[in-house]
PDB file of N, CA and C in Angstrom:
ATOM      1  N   UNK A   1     -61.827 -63.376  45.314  1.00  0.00           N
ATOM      2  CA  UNK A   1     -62.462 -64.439  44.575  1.00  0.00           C
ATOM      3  C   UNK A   1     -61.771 -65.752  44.926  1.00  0.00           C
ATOM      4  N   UNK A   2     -62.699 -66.716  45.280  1.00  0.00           N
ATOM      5  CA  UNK A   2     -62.069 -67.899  45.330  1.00  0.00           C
ATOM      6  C   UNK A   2     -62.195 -69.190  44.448  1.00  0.00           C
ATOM      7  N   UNK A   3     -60.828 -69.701  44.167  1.00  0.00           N
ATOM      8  CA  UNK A   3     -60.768 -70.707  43.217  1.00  0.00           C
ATOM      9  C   UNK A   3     -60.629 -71.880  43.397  1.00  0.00           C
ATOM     10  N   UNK A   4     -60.569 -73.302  42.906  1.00  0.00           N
ATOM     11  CA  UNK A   4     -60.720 -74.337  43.561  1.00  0.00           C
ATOM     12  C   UNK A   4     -59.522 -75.323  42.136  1.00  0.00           C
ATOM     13  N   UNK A   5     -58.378 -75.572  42.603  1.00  0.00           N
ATOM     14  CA  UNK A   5     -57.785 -76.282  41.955  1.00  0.00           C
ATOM     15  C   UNK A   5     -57.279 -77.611  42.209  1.00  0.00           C
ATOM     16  N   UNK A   6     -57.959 -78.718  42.433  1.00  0.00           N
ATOM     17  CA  UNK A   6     -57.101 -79.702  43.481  1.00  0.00           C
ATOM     18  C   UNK A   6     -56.001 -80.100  42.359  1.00  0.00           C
ATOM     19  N   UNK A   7     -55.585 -80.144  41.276  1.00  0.00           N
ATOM     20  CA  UNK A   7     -54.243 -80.401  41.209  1.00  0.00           C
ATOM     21  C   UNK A   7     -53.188 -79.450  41.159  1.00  0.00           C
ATOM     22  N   UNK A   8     -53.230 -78.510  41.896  1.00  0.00           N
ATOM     23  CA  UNK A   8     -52.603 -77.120  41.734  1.00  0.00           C
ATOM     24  C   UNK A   8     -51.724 -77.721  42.880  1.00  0.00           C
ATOM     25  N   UNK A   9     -51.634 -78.418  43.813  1.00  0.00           N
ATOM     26  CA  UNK A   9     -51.246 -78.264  45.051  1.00  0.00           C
ATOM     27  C   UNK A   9     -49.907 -79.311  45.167  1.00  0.00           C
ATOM     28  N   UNK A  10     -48.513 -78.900  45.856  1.00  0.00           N
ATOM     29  CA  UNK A  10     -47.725 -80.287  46.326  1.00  0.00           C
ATOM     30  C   UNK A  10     -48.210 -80.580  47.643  1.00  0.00           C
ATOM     31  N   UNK A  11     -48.144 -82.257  48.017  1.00  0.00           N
ATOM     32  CA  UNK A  11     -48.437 -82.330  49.346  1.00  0.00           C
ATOM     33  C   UNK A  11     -49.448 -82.009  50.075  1.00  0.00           C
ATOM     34  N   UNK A  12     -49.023 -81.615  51.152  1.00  0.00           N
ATOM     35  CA  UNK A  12     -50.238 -81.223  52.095  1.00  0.00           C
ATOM     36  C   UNK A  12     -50.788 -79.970  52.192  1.00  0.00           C
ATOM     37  N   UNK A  13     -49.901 -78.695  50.877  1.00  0.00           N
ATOM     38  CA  UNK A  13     -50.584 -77.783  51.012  1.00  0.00           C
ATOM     39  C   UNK A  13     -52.374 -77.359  50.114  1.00  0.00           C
ATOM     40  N   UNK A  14     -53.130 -76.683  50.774  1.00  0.00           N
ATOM     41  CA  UNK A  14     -54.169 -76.925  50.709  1.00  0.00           C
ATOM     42  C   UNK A  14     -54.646 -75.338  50.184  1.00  0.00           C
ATOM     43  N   UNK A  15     -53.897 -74.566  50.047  1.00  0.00           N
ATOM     44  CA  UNK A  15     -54.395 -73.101  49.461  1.00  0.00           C
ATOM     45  C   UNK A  15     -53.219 -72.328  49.326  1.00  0.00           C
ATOM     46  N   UNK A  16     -53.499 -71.135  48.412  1.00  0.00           N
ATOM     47  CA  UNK A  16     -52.772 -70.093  48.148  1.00  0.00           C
ATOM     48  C   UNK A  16     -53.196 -69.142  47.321  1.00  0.00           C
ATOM     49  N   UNK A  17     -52.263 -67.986  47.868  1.00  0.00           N
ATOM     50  CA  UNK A  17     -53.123 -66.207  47.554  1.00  0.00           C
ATOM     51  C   UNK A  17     -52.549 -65.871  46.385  1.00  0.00           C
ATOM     52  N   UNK A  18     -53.156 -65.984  45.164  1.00  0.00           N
ATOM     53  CA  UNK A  18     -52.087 -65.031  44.047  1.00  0.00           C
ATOM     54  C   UNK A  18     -52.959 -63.980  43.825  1.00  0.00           C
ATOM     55  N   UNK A  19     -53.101 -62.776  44.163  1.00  0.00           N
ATOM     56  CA  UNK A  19     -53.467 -61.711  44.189  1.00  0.00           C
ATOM     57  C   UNK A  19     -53.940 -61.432  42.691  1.00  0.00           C
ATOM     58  N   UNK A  20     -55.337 -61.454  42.571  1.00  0.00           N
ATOM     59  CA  UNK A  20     -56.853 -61.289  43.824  1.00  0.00           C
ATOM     60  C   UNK A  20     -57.503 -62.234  44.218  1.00  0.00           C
ATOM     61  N   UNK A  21     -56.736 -63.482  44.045  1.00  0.00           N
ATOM     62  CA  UNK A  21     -57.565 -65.003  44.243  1.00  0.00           C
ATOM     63  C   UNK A  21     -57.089 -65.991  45.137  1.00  0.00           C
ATOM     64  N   UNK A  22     -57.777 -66.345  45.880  1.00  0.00           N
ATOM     65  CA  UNK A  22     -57.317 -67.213  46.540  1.00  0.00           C
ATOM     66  C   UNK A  22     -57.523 -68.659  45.803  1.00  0.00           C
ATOM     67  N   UNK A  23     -57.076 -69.580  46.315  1.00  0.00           N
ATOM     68  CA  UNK A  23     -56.735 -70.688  45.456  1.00  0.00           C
ATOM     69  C   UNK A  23     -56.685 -71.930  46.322  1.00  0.00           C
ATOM     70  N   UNK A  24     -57.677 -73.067  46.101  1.00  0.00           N
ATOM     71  CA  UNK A  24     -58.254 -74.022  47.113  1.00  0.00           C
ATOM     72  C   UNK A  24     -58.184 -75.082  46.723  1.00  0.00           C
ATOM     73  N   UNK A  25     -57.352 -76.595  47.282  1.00  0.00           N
ATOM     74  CA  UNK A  25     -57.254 -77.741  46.562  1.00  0.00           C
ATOM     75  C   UNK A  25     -58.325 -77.836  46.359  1.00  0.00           C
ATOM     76  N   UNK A  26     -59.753 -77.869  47.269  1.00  0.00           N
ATOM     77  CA  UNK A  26     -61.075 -78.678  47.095  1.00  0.00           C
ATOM     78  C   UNK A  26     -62.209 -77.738  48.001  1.00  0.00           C
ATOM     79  N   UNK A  27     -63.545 -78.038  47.063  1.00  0.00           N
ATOM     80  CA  UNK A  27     -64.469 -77.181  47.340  1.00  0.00           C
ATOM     81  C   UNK A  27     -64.756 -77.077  49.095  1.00  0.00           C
ATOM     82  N   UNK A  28     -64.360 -78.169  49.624  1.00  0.00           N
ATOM     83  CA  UNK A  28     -64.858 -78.469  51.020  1.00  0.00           C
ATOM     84  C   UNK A  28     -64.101 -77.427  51.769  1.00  0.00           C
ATOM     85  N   UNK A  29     -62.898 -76.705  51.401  1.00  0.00           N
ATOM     86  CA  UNK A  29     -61.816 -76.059  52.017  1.00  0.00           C
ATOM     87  C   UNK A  29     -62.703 -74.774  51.959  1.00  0.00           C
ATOM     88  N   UNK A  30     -63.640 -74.383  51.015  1.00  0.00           N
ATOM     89  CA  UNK A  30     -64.317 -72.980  51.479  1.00  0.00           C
ATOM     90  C   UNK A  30     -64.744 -72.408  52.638  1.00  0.00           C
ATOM     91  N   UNK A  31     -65.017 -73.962  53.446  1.00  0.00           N
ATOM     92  CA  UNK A  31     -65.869 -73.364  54.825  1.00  0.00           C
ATOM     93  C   UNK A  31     -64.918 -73.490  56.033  1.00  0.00           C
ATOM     94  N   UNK A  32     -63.363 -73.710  55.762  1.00  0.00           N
ATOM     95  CA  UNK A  32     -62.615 -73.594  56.559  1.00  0.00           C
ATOM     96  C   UNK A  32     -62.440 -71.771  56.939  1.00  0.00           C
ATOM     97  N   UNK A  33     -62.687 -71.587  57.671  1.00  0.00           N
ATOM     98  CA  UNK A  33     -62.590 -69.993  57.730  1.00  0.00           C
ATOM     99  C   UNK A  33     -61.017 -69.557  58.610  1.00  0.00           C
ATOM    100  N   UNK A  34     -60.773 -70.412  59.170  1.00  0.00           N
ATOM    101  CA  UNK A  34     -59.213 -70.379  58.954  1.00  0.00           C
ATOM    102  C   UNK A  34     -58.443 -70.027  57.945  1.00  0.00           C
ATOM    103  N   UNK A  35     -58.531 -70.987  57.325  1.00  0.00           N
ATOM    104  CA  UNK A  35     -57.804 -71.084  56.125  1.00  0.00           C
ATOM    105  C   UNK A  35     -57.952 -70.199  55.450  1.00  0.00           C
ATOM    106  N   UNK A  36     -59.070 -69.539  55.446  1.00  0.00           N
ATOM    107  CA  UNK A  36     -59.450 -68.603  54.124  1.00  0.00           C
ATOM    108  C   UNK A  36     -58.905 -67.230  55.162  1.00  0.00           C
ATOM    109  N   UNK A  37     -58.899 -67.152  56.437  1.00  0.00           N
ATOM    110  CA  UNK A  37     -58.051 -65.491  57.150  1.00  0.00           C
ATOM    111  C   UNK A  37     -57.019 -65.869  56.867  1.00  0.00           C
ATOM    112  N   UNK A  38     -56.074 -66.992  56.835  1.00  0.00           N
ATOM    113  CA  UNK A  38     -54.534 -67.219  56.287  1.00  0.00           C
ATOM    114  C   UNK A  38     -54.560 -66.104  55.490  1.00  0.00           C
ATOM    115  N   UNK A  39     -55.407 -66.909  54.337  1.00  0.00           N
ATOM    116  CA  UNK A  39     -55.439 -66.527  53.076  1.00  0.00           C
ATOM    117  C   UNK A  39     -55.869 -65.117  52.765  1.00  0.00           C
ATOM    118  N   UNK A  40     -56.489 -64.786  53.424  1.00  0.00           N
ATOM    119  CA  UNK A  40     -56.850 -63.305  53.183  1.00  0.00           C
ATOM    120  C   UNK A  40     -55.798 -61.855  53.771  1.00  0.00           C
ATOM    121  N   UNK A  41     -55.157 -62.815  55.190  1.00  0.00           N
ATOM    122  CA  UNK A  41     -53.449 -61.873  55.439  1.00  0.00           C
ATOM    123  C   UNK A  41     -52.641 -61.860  54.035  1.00  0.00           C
ATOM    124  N   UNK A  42     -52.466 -62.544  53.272  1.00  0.00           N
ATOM    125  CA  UNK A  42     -51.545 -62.488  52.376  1.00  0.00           C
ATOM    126  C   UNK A  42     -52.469 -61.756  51.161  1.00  0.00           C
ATOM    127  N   UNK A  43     -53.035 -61.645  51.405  1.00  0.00           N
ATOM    128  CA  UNK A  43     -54.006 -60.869  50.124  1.00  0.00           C
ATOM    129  C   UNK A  43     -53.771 -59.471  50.166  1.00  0.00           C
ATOM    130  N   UNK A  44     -53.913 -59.429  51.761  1.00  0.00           N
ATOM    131  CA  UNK A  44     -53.405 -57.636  52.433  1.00  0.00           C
ATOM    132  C   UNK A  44     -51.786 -57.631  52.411  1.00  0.00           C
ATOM    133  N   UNK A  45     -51.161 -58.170  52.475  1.00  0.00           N
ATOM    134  CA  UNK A  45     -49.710 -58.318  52.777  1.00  0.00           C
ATOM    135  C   UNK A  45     -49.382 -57.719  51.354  1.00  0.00           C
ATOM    136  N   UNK A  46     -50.052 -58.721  50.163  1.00  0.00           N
ATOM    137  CA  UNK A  46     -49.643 -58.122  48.946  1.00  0.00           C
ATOM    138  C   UNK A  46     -50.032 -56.740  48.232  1.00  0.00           C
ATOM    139  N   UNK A  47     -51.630 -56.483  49.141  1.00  0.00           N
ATOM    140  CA  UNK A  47     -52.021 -55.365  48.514  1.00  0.00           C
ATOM    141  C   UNK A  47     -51.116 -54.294  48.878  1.00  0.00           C
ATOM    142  N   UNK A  48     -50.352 -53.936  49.924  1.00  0.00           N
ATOM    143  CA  UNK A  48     -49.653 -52.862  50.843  1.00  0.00           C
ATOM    144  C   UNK A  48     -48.126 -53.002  50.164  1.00  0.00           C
ATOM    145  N   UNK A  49     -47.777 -54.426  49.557  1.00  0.00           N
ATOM    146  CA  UNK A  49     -46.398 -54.302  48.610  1.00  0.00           C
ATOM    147  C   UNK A  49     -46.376 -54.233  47.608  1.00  0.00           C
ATOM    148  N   UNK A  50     -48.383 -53.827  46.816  1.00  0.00           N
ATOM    149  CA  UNK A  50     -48.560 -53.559  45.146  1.00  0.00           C
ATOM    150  C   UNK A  50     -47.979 -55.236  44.935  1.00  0.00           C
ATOM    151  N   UNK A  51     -48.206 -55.803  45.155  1.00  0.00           N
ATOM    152  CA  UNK A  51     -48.542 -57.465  44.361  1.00  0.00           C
ATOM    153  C   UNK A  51     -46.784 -57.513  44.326  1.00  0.00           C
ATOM    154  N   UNK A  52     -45.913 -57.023  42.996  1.00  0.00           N
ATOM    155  CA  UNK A  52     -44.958 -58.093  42.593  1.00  0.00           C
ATOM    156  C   UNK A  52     -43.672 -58.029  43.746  1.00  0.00           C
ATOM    157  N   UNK A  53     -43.436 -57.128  44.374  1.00  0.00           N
ATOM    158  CA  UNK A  53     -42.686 -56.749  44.946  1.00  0.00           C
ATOM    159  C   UNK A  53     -42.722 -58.009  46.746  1.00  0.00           C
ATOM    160  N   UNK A  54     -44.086 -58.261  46.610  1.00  0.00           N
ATOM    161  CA  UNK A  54     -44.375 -59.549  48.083  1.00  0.00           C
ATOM    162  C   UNK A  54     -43.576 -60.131  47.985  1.00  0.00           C
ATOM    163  N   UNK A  55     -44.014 -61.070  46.130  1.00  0.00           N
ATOM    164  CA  UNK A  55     -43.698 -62.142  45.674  1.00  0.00           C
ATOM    165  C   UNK A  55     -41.741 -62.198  45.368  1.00  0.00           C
ATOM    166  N   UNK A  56     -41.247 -61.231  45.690  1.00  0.00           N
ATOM    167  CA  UNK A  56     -39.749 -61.055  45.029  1.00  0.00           C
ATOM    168  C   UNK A  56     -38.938 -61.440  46.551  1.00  0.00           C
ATOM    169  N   UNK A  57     -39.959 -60.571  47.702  1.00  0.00           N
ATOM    170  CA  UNK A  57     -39.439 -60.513  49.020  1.00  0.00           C
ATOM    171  C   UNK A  57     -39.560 -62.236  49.272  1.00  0.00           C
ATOM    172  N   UNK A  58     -41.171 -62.590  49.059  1.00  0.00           N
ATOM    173  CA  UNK A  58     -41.125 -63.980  50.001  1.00  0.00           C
ATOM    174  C   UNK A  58     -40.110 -64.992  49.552  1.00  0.00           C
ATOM    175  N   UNK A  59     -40.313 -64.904  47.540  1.00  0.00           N
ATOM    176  CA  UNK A  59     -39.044 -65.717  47.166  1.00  0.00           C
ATOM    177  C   UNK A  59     -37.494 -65.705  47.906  1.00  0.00           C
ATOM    178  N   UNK A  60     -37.348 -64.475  48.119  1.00  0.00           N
ATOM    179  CA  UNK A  60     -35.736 -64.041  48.587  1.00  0.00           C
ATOM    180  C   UNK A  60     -36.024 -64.414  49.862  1.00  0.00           C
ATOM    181  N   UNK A  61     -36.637 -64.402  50.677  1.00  0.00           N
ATOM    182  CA  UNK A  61     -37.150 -64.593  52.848  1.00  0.00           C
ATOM    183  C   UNK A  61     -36.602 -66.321  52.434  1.00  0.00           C
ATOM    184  N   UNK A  62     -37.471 -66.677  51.432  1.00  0.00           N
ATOM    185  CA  UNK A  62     -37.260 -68.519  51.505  1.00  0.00           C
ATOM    186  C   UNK A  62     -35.723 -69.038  51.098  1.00  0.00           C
ATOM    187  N   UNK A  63     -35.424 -68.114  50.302  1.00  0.00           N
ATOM    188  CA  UNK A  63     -34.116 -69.109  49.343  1.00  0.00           C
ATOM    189  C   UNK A  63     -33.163 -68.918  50.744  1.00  0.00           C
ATOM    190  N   UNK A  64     -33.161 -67.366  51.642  1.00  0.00           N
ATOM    191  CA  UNK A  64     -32.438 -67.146  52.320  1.00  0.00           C
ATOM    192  C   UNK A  64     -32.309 -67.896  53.762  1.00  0.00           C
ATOM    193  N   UNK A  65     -33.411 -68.422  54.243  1.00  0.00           N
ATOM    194  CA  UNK A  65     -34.131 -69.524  54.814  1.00  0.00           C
ATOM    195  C   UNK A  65     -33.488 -70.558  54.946  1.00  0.00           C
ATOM    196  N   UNK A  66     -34.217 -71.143  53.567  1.00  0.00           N
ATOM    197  CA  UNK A  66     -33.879 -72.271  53.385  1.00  0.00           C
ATOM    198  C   UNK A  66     -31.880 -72.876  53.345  1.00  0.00           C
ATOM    199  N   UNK A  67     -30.972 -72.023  53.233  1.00  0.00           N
ATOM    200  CA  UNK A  67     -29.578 -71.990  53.096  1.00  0.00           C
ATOM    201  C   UNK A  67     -29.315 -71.828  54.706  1.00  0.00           C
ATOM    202  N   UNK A  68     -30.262 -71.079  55.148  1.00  0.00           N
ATOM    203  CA  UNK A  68     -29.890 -70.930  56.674  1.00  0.00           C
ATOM    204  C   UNK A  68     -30.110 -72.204  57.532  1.00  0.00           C
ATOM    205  N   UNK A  69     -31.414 -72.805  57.324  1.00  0.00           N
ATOM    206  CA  UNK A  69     -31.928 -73.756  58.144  1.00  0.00           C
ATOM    207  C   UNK A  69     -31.682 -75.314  57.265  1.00  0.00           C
ATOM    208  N   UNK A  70     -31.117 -75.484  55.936  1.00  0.00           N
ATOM    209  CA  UNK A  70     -31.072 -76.320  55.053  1.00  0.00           C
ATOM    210  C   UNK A  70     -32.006 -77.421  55.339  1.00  0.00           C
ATOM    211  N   UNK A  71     -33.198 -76.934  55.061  1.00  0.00           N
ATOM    212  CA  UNK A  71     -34.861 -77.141  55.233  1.00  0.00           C
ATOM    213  C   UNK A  71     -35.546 -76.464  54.703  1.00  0.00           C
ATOM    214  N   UNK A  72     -36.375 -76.838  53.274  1.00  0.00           N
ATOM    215  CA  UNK A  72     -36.486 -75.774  52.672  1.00  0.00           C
ATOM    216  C   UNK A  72     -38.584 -75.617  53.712  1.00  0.00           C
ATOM    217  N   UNK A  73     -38.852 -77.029  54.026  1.00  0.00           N
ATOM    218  CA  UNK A  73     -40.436 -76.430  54.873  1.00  0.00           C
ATOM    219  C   UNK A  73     -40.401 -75.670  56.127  1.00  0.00           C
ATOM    220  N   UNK A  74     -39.240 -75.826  56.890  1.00  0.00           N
ATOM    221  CA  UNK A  74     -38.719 -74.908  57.591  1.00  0.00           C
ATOM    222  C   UNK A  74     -38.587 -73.710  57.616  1.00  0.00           C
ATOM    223  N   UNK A  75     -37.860 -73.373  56.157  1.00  0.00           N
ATOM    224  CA  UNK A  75     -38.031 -72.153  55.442  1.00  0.00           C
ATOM    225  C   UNK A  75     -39.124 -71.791  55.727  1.00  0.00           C
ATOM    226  N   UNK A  76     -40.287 -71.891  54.449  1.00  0.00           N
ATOM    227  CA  UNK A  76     -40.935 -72.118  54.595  1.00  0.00           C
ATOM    228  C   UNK A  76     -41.650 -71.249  55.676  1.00  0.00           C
ATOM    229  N   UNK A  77     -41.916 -72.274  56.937  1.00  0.00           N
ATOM    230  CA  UNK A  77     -42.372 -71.634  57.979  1.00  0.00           C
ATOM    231  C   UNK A  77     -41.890 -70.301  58.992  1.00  0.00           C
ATOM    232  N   UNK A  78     -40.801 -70.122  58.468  1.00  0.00           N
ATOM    233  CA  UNK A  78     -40.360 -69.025  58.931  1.00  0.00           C
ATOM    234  C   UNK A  78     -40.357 -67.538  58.285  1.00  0.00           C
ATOM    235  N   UNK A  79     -41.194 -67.425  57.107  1.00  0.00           N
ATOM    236  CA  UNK A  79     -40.491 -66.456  56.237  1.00  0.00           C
ATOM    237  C   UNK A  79     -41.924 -65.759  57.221  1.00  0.00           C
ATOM    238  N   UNK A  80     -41.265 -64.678  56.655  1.00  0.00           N
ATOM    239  CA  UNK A  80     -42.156 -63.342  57.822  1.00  0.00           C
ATOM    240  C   UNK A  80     -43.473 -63.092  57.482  1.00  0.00           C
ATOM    241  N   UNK A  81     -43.557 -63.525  56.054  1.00  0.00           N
ATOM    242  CA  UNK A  81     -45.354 -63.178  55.512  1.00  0.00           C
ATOM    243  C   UNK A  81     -45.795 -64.724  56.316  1.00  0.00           C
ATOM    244  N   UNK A  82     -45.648 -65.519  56.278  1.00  0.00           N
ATOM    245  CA  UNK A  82     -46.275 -67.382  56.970  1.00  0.00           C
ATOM    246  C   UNK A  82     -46.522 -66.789  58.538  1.00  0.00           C
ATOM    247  N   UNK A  83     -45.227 -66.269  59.132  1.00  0.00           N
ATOM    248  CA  UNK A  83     -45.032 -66.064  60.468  1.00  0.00           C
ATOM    249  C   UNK A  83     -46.359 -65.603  60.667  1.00  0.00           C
ATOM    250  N   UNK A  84     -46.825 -64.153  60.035  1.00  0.00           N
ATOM    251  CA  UNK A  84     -47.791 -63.346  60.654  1.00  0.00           C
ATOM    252  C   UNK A  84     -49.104 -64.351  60.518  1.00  0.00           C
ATOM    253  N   UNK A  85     -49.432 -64.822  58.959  1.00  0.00           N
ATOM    254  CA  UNK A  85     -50.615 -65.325  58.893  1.00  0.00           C
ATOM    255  C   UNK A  85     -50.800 -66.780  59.687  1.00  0.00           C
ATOM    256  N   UNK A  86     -49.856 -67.580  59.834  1.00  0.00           N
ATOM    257  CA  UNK A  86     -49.976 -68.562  60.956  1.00  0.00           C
ATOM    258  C   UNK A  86     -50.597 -67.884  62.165  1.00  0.00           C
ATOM    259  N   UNK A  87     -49.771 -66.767  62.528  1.00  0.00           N
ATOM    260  CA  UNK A  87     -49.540 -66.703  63.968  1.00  0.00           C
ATOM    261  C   UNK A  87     -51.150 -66.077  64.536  1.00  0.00           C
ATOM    262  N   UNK A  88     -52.074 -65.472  63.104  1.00  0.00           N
ATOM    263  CA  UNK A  88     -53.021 -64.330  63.456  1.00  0.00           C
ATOM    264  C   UNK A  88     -54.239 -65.152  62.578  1.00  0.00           C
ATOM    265  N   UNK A  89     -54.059 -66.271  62.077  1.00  0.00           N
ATOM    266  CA  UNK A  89     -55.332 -67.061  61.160  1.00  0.00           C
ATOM    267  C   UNK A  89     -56.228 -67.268  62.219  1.00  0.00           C
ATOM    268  N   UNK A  90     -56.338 -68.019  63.165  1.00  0.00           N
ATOM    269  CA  UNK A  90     -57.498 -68.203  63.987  1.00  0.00           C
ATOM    270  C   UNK A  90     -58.033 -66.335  64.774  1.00  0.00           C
ATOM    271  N   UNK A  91     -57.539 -65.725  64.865  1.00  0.00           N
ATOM    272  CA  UNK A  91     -57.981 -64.399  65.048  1.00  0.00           C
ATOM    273  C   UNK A  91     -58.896 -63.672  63.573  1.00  0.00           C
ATOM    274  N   UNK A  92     -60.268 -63.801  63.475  1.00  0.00           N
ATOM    275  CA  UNK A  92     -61.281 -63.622  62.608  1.00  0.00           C
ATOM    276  C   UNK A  92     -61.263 -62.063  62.444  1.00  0.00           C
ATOM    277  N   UNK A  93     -60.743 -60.996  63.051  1.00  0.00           N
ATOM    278  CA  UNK A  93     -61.025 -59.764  63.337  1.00  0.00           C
ATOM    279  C   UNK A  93     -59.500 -59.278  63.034  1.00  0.00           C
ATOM    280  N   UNK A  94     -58.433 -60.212  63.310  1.00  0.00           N
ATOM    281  CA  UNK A  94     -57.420 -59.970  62.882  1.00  0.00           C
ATOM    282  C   UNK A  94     -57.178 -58.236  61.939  1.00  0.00           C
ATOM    283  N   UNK A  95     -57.661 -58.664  60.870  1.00  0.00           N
ATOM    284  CA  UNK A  95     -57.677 -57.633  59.331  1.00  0.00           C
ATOM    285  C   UNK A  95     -57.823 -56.463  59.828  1.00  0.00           C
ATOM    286  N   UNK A  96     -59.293 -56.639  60.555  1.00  0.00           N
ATOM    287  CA  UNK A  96     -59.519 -55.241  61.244  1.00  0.00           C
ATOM    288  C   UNK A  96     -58.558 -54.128  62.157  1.00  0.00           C
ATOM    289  N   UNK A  97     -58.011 -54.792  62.257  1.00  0.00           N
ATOM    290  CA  UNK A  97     -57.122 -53.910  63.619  1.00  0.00           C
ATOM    291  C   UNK A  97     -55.901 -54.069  62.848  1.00  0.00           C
ATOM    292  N   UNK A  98     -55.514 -55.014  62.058  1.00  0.00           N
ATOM    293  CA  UNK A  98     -53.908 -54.819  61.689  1.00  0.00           C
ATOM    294  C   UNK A  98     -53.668 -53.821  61.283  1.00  0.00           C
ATOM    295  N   UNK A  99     -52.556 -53.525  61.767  1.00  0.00           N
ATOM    296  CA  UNK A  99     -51.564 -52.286  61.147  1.00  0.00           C
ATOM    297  C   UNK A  99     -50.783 -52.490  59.790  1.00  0.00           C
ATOM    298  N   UNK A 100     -50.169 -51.457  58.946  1.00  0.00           N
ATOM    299  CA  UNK A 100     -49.771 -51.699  57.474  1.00  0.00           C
ATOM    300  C   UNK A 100     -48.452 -52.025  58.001  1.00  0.00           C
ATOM    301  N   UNK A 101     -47.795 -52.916  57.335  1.00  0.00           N
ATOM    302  CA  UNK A 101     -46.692 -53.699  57.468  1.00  0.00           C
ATOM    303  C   UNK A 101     -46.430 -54.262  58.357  1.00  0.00           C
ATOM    304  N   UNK A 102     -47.430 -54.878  59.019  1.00  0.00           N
ATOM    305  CA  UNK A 102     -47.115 -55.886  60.347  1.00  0.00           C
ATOM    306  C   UNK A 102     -46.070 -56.675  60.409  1.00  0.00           C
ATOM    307  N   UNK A 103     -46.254 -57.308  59.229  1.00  0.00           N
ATOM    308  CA  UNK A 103     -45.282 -58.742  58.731  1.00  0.00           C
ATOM    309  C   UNK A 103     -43.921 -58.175  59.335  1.00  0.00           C
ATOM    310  N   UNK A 104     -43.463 -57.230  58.832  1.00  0.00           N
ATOM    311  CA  UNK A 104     -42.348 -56.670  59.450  1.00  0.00           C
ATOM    312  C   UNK A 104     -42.262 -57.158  61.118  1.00  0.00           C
ATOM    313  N   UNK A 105     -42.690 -56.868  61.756  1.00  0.00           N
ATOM    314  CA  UNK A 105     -42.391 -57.628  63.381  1.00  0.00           C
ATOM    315  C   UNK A 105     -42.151 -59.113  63.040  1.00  0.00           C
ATOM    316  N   UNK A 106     -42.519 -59.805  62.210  1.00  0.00           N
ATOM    317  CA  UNK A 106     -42.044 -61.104  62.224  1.00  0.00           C
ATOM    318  C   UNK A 106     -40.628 -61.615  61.529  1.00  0.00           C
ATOM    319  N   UNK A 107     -40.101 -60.621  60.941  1.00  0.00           N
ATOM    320  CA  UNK A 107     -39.196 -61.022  60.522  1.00  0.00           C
ATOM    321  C   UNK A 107     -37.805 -61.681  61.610  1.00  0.00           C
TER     322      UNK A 107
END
């Protein structure tokens, strides 16, 4: 299900997955279909870690990150759930073929 919050957002980010919803500064962002396979890797990412357990990892990937690279958008871009869905968003078929715990190779 997708939701549309434009003051939900800092900055330039423009969506996010809280499992089962994705979550969209602005209605126009629906027809980004990019954005929405981002968004739909992390939907699978969470379904395969049962939801709270993602959210405990990605927190801990960032804080650990961010101390490493003392950058927390850096962070950020490196934590292993971003890695995969950056790296596989323009791939539309992506979902189809992924394997369960991909993210893992990106770490």
């Amino acid at each position: 299900m997708i939701l549309v919050f434009k003051h939900f957002f800092y900055k330039n980010y423009v969506g996010l997955s809280l499992w089962p919803f994705i979550i969209l500064k602005t209605d126009a962002h629906k027809t980004d279909t990019v954005l929405i396979n981002h968004e739909k890797i992390h939907l699978k990412q969470q379904q395969e870690l049962l939801i709270l357990p993602f959210y405990a990892i990605y927190v801990t990937e960032w804080l650990i990150r961010s101390v490493l690279y003392l950058d927390s958008y850096r962070a950020y871009q490196n934590i292993s759930f971003e890695r995969e869905a950056y790296h596989n968003e323009k791939n539309l078929d992506y979902l189809t073929t992924r394997k369960p715990w991909s993210f893992i190779g990106y770490l």
